[in-house]
Protein backbone atom coordinates (compact mmCIF):
# COMPACT_ATOMS: atom_id res chain seq x y z
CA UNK A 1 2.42 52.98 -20.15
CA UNK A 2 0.56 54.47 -17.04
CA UNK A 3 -1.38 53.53 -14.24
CA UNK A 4 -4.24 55.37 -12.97
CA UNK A 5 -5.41 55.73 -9.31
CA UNK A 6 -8.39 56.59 -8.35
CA UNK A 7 -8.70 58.00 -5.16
CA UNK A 8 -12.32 59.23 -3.21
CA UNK A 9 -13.86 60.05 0.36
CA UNK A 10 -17.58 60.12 -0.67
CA UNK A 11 -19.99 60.59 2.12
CA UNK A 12 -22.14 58.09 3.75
CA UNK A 13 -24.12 59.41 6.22
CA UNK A 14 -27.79 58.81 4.40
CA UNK A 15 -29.30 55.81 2.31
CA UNK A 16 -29.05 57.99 -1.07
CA UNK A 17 -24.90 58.94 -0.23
CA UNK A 18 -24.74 55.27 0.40
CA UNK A 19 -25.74 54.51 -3.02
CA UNK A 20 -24.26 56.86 -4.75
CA UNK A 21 -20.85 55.97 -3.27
CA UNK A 22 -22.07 52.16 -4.32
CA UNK A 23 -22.99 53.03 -7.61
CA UNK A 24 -18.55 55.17 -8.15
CA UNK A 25 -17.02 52.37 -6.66
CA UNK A 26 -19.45 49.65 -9.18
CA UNK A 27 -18.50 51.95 -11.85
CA UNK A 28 -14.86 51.91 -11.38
CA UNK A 29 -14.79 47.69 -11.61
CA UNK A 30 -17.08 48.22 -14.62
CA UNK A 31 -14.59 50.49 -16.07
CA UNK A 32 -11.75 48.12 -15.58
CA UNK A 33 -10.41 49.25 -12.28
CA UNK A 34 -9.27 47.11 -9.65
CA UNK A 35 -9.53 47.65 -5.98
CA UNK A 36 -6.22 48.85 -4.04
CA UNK A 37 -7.95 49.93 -0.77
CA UNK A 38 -11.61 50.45 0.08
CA UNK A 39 -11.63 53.78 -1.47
CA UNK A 40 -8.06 53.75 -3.84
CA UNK A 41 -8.82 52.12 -7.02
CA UNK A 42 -6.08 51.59 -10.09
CA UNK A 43 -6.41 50.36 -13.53
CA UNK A 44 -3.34 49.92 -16.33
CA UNK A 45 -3.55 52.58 -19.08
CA UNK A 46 -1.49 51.84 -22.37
CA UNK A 47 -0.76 55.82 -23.38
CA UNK A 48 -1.73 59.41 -22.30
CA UNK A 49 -4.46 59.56 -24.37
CA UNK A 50 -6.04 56.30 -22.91
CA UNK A 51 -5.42 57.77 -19.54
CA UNK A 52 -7.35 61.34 -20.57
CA UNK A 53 -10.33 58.97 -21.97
CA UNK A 54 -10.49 57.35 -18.37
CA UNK A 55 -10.46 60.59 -16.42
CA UNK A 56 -13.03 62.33 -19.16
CA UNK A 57 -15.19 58.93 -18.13
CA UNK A 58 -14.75 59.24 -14.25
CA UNK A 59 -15.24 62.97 -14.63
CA UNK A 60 -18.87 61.88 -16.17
CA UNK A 61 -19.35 59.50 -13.32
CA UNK A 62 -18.25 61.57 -10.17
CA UNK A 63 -21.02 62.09 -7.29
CA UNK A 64 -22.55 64.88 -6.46
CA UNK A 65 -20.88 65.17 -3.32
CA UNK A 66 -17.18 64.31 -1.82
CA UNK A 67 -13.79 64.40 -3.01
CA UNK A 68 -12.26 62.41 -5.46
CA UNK A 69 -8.80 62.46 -6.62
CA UNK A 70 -7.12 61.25 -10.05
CA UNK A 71 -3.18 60.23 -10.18
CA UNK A 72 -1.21 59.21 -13.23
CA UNK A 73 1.71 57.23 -12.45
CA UNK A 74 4.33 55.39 -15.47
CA UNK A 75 4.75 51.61 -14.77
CA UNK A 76 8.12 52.33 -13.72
CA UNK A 77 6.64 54.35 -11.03
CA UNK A 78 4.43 51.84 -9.71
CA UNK A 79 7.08 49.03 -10.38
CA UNK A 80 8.62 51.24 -7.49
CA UNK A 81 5.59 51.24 -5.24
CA UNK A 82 6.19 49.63 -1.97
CA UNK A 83 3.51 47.43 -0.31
CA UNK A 84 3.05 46.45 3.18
CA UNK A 85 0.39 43.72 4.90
CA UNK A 86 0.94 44.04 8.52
CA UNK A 87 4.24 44.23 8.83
CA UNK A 88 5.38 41.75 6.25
CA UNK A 89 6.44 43.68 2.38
CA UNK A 90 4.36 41.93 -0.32
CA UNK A 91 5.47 42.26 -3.64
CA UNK A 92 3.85 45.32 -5.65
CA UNK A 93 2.08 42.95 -8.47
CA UNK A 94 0.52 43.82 -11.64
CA UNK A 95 -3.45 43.48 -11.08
CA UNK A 96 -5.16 40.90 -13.27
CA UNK A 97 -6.90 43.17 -15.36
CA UNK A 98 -4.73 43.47 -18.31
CA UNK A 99 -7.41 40.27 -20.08
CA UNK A 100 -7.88 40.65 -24.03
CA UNK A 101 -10.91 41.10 -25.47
């Protein structure tokens, strides 16, 4: 079991960067990925292979411009992750995503 980040500085200096950038991050909640940060997205994967069909469908997503990192992580790993709001430590939770179809 993995988690995926993605992780992106897109430009936004004109009306057509602005919607490009619109159009990654709308694609990333289509694709089942939840929000971390304004530009750090995650989203469960349940093997390798599930992970390399998410990156092959980012890859076919990505801008034309900016930079976009991809992370694999194993749940243990993220189970690890430490979280802060402010200065208080919220608990690293698992995002709601994981819904059957």
């Amino acid at each position: 079991m993995m988690w995926l980040y993605v992780m992106f500085d897109l430009p936004v200096g004109t009306k057509s960067q602005r919607r490009a950038a619109t159009q990654f991050r709308q694609f990333l909640l289509d694709q089942g990925f939840e929000m971390a940060q304004f530009s750090v997205y995650l989203r469960f994967a349940e093997s390798k292979e599930a992970v390399e069909a998410h990156i092959r469908r980012v890859r076919g997503a990505l801008p034309r411009r900016g930079k976009v990192h991809i992370v694999s992580v194993t749940d243990k790993q993220y189970e690890n992750a430490r979280v802060f709001v402010g200065r208080r430590r919220r608990r690293t939770a698992k995002p709601s995503q994981l819904a059957l179809f």
